[in-house]
C-alpha atoms as a PDB file:
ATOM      1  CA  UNK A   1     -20.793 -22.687 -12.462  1.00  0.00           C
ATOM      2  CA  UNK A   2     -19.626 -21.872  -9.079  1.00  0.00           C
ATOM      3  CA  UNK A   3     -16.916 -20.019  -8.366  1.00  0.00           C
ATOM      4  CA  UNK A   4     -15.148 -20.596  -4.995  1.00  0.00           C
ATOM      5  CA  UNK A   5     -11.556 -19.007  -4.799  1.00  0.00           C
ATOM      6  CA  UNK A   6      -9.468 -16.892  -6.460  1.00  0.00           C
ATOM      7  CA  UNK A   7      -8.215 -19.637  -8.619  1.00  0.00           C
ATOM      8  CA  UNK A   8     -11.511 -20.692 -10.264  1.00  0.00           C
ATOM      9  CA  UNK A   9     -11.908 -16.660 -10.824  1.00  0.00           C
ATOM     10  CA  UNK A  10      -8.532 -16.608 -12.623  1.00  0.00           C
ATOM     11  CA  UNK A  11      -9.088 -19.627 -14.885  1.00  0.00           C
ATOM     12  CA  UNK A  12     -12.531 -17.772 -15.815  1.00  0.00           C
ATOM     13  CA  UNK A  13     -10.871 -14.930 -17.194  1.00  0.00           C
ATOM     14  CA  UNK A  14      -9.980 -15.883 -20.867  1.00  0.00           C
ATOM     15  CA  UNK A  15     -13.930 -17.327 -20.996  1.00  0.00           C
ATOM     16  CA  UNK A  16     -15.097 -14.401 -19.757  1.00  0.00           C
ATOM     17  CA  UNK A  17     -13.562 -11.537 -21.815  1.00  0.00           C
ATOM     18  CA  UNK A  18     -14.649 -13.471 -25.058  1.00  0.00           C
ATOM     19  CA  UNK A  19     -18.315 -13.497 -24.054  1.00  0.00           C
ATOM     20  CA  UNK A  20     -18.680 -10.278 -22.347  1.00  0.00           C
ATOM     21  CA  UNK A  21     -16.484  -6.775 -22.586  1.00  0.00           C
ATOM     22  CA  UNK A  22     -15.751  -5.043 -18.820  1.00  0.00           C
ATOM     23  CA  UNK A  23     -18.025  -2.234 -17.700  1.00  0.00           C
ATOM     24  CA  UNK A  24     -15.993   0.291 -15.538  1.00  0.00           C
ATOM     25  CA  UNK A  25     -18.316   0.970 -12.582  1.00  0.00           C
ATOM     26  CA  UNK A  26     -17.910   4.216 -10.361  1.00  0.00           C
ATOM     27  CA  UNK A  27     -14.964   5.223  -8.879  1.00  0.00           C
ATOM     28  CA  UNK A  28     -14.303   4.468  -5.279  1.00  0.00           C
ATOM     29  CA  UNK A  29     -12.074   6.663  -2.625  1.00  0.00           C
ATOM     30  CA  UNK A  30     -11.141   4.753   0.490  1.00  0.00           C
ATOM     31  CA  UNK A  31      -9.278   5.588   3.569  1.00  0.00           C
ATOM     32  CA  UNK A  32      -6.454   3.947   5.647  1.00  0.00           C
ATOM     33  CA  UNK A  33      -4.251   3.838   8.873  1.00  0.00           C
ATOM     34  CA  UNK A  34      -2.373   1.972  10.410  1.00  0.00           C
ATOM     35  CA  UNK A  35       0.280   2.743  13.717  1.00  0.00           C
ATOM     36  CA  UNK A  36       3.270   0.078  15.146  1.00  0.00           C
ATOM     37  CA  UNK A  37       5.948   0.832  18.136  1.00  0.00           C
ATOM     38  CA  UNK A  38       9.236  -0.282  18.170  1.00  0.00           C
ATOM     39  CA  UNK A  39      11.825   0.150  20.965  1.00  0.00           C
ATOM     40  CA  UNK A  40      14.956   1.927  18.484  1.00  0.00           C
ATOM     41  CA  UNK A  41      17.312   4.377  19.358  1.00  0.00           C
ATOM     42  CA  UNK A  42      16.536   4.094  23.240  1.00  0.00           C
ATOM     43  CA  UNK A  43      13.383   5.251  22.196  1.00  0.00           C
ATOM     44  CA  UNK A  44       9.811   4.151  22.201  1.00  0.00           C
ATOM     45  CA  UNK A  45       9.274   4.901  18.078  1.00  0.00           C
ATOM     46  CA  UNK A  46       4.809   5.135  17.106  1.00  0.00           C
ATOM     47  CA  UNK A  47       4.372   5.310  13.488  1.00  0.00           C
ATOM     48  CA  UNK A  48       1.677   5.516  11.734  1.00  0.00           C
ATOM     49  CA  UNK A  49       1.204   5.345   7.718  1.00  0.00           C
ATOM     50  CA  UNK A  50      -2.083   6.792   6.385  1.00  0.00           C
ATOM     51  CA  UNK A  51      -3.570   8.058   3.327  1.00  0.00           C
ATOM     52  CA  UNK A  52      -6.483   6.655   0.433  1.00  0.00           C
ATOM     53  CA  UNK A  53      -6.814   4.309  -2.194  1.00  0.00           C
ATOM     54  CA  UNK A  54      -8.459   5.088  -5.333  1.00  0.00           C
ATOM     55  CA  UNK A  55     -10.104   2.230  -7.552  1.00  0.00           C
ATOM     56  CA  UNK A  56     -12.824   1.278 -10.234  1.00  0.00           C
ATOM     57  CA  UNK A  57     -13.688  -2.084 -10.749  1.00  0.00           C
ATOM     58  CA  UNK A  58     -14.466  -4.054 -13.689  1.00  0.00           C
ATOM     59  CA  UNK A  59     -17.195  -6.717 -14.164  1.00  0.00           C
ATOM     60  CA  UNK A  60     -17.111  -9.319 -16.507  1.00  0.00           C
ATOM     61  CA  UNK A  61     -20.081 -11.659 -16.248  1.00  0.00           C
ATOM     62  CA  UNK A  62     -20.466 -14.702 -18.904  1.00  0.00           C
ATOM     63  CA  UNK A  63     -21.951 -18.282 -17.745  1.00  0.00           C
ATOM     64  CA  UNK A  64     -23.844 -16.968 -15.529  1.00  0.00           C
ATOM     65  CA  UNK A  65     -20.358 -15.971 -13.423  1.00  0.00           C
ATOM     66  CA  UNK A  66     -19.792 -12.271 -12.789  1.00  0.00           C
ATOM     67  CA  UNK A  67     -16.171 -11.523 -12.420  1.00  0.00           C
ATOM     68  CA  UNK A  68     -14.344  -8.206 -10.643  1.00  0.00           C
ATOM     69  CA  UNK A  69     -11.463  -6.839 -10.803  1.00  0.00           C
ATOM     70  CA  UNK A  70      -9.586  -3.645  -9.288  1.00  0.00           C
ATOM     71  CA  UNK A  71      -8.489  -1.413 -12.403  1.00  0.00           C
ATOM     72  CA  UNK A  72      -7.078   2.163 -12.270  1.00  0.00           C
ATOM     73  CA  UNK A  73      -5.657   1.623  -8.771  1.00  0.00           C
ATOM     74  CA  UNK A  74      -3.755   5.340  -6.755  1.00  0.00           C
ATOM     75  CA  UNK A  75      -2.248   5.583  -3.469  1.00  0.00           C
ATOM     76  CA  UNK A  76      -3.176   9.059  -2.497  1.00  0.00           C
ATOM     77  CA  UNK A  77      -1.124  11.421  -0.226  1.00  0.00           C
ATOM     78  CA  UNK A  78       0.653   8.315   1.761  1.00  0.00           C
ATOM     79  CA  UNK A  79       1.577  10.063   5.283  1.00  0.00           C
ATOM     80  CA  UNK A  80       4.165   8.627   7.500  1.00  0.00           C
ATOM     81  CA  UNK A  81       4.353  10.490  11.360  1.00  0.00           C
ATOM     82  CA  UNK A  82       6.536   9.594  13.804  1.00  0.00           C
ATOM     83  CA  UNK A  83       6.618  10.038  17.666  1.00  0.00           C
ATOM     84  CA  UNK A  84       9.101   9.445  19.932  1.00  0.00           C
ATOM     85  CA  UNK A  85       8.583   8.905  23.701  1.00  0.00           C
ATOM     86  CA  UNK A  86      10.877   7.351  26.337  1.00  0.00           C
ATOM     87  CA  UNK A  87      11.089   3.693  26.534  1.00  0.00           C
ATOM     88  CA  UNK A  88       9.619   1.147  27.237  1.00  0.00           C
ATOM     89  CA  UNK A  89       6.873   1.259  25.011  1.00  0.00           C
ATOM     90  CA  UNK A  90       3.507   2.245  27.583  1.00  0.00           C
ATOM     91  CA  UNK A  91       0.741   3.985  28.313  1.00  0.00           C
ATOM     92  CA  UNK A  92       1.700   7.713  29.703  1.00  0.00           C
ATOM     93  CA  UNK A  93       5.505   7.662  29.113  1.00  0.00           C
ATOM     94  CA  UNK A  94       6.896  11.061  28.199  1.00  0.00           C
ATOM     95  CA  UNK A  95       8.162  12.436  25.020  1.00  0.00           C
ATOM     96  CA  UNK A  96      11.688  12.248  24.344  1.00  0.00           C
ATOM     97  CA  UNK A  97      13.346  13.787  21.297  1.00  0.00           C
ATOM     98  CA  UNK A  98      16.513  13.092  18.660  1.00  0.00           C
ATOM     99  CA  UNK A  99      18.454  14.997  16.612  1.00  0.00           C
ATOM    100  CA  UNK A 100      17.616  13.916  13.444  1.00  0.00           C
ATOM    101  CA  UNK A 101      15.683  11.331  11.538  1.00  0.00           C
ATOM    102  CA  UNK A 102      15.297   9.779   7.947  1.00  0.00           C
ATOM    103  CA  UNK A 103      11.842   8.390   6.942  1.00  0.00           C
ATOM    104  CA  UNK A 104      12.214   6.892   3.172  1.00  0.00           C
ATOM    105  CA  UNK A 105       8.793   4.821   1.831  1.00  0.00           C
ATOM    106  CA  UNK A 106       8.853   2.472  -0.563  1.00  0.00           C
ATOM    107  CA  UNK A 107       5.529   1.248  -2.286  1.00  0.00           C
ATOM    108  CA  UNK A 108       4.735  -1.322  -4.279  1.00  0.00           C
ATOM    109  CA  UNK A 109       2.364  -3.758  -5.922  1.00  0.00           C
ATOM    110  CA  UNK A 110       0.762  -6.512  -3.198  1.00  0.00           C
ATOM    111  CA  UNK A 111      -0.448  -8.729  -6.183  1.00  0.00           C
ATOM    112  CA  UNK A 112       2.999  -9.605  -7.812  1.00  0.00           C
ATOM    113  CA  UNK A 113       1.101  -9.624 -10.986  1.00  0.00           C
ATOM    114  CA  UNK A 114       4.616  -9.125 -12.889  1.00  0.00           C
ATOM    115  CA  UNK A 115       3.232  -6.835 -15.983  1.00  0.00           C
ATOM    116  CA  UNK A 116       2.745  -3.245 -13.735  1.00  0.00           C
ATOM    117  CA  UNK A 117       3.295  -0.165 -14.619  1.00  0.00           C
ATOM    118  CA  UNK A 118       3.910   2.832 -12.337  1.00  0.00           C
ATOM    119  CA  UNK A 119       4.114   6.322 -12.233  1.00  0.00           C
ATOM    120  CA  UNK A 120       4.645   9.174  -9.850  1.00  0.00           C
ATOM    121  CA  UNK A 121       5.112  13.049  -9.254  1.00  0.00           C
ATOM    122  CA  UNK A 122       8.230  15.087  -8.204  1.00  0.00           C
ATOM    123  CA  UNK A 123       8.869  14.486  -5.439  1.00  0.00           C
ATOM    124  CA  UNK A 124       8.782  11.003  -5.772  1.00  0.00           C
ATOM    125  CA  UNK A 125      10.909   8.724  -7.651  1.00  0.00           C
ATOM    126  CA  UNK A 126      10.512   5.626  -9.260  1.00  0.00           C
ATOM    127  CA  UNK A 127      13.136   2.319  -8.677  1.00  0.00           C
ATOM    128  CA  UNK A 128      13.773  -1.342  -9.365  1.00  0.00           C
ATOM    129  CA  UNK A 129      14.400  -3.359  -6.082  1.00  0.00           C
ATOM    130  CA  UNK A 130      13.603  -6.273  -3.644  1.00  0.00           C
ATOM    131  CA  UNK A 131       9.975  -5.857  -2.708  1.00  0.00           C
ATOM    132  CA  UNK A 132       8.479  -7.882   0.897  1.00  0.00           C
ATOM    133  CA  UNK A 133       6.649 -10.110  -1.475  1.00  0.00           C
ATOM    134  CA  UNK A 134       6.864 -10.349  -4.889  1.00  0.00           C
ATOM    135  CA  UNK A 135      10.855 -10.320  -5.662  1.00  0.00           C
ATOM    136  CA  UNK A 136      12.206  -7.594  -7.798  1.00  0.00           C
ATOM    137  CA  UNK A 137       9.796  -4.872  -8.829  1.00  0.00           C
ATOM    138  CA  UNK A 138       8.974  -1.157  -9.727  1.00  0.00           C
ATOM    139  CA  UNK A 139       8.693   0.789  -6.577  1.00  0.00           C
ATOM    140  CA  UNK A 140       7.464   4.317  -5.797  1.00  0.00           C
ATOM    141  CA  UNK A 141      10.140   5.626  -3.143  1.00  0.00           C
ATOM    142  CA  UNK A 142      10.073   8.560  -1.468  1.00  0.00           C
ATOM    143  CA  UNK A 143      13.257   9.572   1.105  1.00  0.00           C
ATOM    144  CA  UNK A 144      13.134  12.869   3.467  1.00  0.00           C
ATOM    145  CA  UNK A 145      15.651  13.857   6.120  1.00  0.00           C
ATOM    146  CA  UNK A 146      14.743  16.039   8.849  1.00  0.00           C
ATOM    147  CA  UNK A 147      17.374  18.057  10.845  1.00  0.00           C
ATOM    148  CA  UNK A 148      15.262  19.208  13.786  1.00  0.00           C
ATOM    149  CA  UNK A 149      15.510  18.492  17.090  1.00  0.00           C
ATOM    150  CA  UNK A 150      12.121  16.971  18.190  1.00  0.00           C
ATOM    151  CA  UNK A 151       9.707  14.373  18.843  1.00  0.00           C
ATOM    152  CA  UNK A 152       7.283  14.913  16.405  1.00  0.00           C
ATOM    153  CA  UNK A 153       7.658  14.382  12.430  1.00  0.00           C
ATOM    154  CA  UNK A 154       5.652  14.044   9.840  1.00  0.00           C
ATOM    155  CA  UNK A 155       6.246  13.142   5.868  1.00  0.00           C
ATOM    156  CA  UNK A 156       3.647  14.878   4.464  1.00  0.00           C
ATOM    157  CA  UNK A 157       2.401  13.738   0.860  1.00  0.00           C
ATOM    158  CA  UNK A 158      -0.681  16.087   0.333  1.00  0.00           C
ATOM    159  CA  UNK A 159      -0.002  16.232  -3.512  1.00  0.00           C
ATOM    160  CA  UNK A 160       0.945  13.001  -4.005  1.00  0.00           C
ATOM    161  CA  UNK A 161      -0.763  10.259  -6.277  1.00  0.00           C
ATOM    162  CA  UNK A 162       1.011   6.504  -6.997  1.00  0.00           C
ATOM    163  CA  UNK A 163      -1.079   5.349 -10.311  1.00  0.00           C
ATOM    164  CA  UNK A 164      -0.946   1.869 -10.894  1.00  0.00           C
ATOM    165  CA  UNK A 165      -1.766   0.191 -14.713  1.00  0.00           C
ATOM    166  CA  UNK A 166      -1.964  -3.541 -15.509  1.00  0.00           C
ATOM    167  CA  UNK A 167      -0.672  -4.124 -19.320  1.00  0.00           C
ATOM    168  CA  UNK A 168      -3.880  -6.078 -20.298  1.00  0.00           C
ATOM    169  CA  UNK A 169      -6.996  -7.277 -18.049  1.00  0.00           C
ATOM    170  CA  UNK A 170      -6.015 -10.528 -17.138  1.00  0.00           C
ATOM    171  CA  UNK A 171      -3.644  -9.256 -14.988  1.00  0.00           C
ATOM    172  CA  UNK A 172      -5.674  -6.865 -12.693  1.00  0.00           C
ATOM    173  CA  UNK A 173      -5.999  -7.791  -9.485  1.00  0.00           C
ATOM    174  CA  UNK A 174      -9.015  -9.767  -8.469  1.00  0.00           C
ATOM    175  CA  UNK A 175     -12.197  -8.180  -6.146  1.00  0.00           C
ATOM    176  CA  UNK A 176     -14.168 -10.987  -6.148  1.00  0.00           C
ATOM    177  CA  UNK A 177     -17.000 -13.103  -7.939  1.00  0.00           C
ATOM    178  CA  UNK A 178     -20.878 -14.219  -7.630  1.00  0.00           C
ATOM    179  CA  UNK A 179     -23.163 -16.120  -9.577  1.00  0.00           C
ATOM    180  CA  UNK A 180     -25.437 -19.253  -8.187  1.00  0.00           C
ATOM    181  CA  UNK A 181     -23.022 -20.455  -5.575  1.00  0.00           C
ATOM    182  CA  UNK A 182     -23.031 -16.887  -3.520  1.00  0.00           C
ATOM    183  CA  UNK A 183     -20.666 -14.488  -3.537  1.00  0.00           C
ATOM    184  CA  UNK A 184     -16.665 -13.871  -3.180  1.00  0.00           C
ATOM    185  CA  UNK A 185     -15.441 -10.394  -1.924  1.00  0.00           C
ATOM    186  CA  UNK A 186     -11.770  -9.488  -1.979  1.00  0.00           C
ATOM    187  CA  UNK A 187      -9.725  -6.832  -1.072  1.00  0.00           C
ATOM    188  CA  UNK A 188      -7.688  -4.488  -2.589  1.00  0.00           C
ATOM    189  CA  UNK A 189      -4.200  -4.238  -0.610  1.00  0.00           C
ATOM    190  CA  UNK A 190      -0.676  -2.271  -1.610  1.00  0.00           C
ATOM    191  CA  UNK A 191       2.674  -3.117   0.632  1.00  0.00           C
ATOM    192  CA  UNK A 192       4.497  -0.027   1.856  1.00  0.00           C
ATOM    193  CA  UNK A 193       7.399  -0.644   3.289  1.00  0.00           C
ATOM    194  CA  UNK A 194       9.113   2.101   5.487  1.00  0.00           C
ATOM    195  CA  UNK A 195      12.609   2.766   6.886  1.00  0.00           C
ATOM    196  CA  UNK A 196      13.447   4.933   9.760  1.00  0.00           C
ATOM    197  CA  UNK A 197      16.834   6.267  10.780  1.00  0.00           C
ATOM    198  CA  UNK A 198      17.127   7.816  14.124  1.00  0.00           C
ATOM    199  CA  UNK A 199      19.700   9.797  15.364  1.00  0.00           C
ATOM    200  CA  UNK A 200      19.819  10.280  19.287  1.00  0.00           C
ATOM    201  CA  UNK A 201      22.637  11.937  18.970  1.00  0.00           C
ATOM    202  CA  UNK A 202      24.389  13.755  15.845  1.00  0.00           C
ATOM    203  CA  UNK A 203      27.136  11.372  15.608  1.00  0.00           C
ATOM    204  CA  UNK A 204      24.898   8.057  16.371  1.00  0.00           C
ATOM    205  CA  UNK A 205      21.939   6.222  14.950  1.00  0.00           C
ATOM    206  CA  UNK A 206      19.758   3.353  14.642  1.00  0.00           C
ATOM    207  CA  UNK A 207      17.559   2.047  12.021  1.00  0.00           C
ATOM    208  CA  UNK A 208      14.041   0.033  12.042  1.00  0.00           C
ATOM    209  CA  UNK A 209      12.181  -1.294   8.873  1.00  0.00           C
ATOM    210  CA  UNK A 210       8.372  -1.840   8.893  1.00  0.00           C
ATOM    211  CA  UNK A 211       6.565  -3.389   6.336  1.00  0.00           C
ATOM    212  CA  UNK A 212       2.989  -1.943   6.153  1.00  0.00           C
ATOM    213  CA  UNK A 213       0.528  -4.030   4.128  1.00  0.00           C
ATOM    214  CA  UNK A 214      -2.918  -1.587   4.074  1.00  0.00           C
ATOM    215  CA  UNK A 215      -6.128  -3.275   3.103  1.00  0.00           C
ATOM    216  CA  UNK A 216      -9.645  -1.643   1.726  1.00  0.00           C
ATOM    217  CA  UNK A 217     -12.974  -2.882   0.927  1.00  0.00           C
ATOM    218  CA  UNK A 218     -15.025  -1.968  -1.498  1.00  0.00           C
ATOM    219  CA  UNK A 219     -18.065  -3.466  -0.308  1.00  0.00           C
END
């Protein structure tokens, strides 16, 4: 049978499990990053969000169709830094500082799979809320103010792991198939979305939203 699209992989799934029980293969560590600018605050705003994904993958094969899917999924130490520089946004323009500033993440399931479970560490917090894509959902937030005068900050999250669990196998997100008609890769993506408050000034501010959607292989 060939499988061409994530559909055809999804309607496989009940077929599958009967004939063959998932193997967990290795686990694999992969690394992202990922910068934007924004004119906010009178400022030109470069942020970048970084960090790792950690995944195994499951392989159900039956009908001469092997099936994979992303299980035991982490965000690892998510890092948000900020720089500031005098706008427009351009090569070689100089630094230019604010008072204060607010950088609150908000991550969440790319897959809107429905049946997700989440957990966290202190300082992180878990919350129901509007997600970018996939309505109202668990979220892993994290919110830090900092009071110094620069133009230069960085959330750091060096401790930090996001653990994702599906309630039950059909739900897992999907990395792809191959059997006689070749082979379908996918990958495995999270959506972060990030809000900044600046404050030029102590008694003014601005805000900007980004919604980061970071993508890894594990081909």
């Amino acid at each position: 049978m060939l499988v061409t699209g994530t559909l055809m992989v999804a309607a496989l799934v009940p077929s599958l499990v009967a004939i063959s029980p998932a193997q967990a293969e290795p686990t694999y560590t992969r690394s992202f990053s990922s910068s934007v600018s924004h004119v906010v605050a009178g400022r030109c705003v470069i942020a970048t969000l970084s960090g790792q994904m950690r995944f195994q993958l499951d392989s159900i094969t039956g009908r001469g169709v092997t099936a994979r899917f992303y299980v035991n999924r982490k965000v690892r130490y998510p890092k948000v830094v900020v720089k500031t520089y005098r706008a427009p946004c351009r090569s070689g323009n100089a630094r230019r500082a604010i008072t204060k500033l607010q950088i609150t993440q908000r991550w969440s399931d790319h897959n809107c799979n429905g049946n997700l479970s989440v957990s966290v560490g202190v300082p992180w917090s878990l919350s129901v809320g509007a997600t970018p894509s996939c309505g109202r959902e668990e979220r892993a937030v994290r919110s830090t103010t900092y009071e110094a005068n620069a133009s230069y900050y960085s959330q750091k999250n060096s401790d930090t792991v996001v653990s994702y669990a599906n309630k039950g196998s059909i739900h897992d997100p999907q990395a792809g198939s191959s059997g006689p008609g070749g082979t379908n890769r996918i990958p495995l993506c999270q959506t972060a979305q990030v809000q900044f408050v600046l404050y030029p000034t102590r008694s003014t501010s601005d805000s900007w939203t980004r919604t980061f959607t970071p993508c890894v292989k594990w081909w």
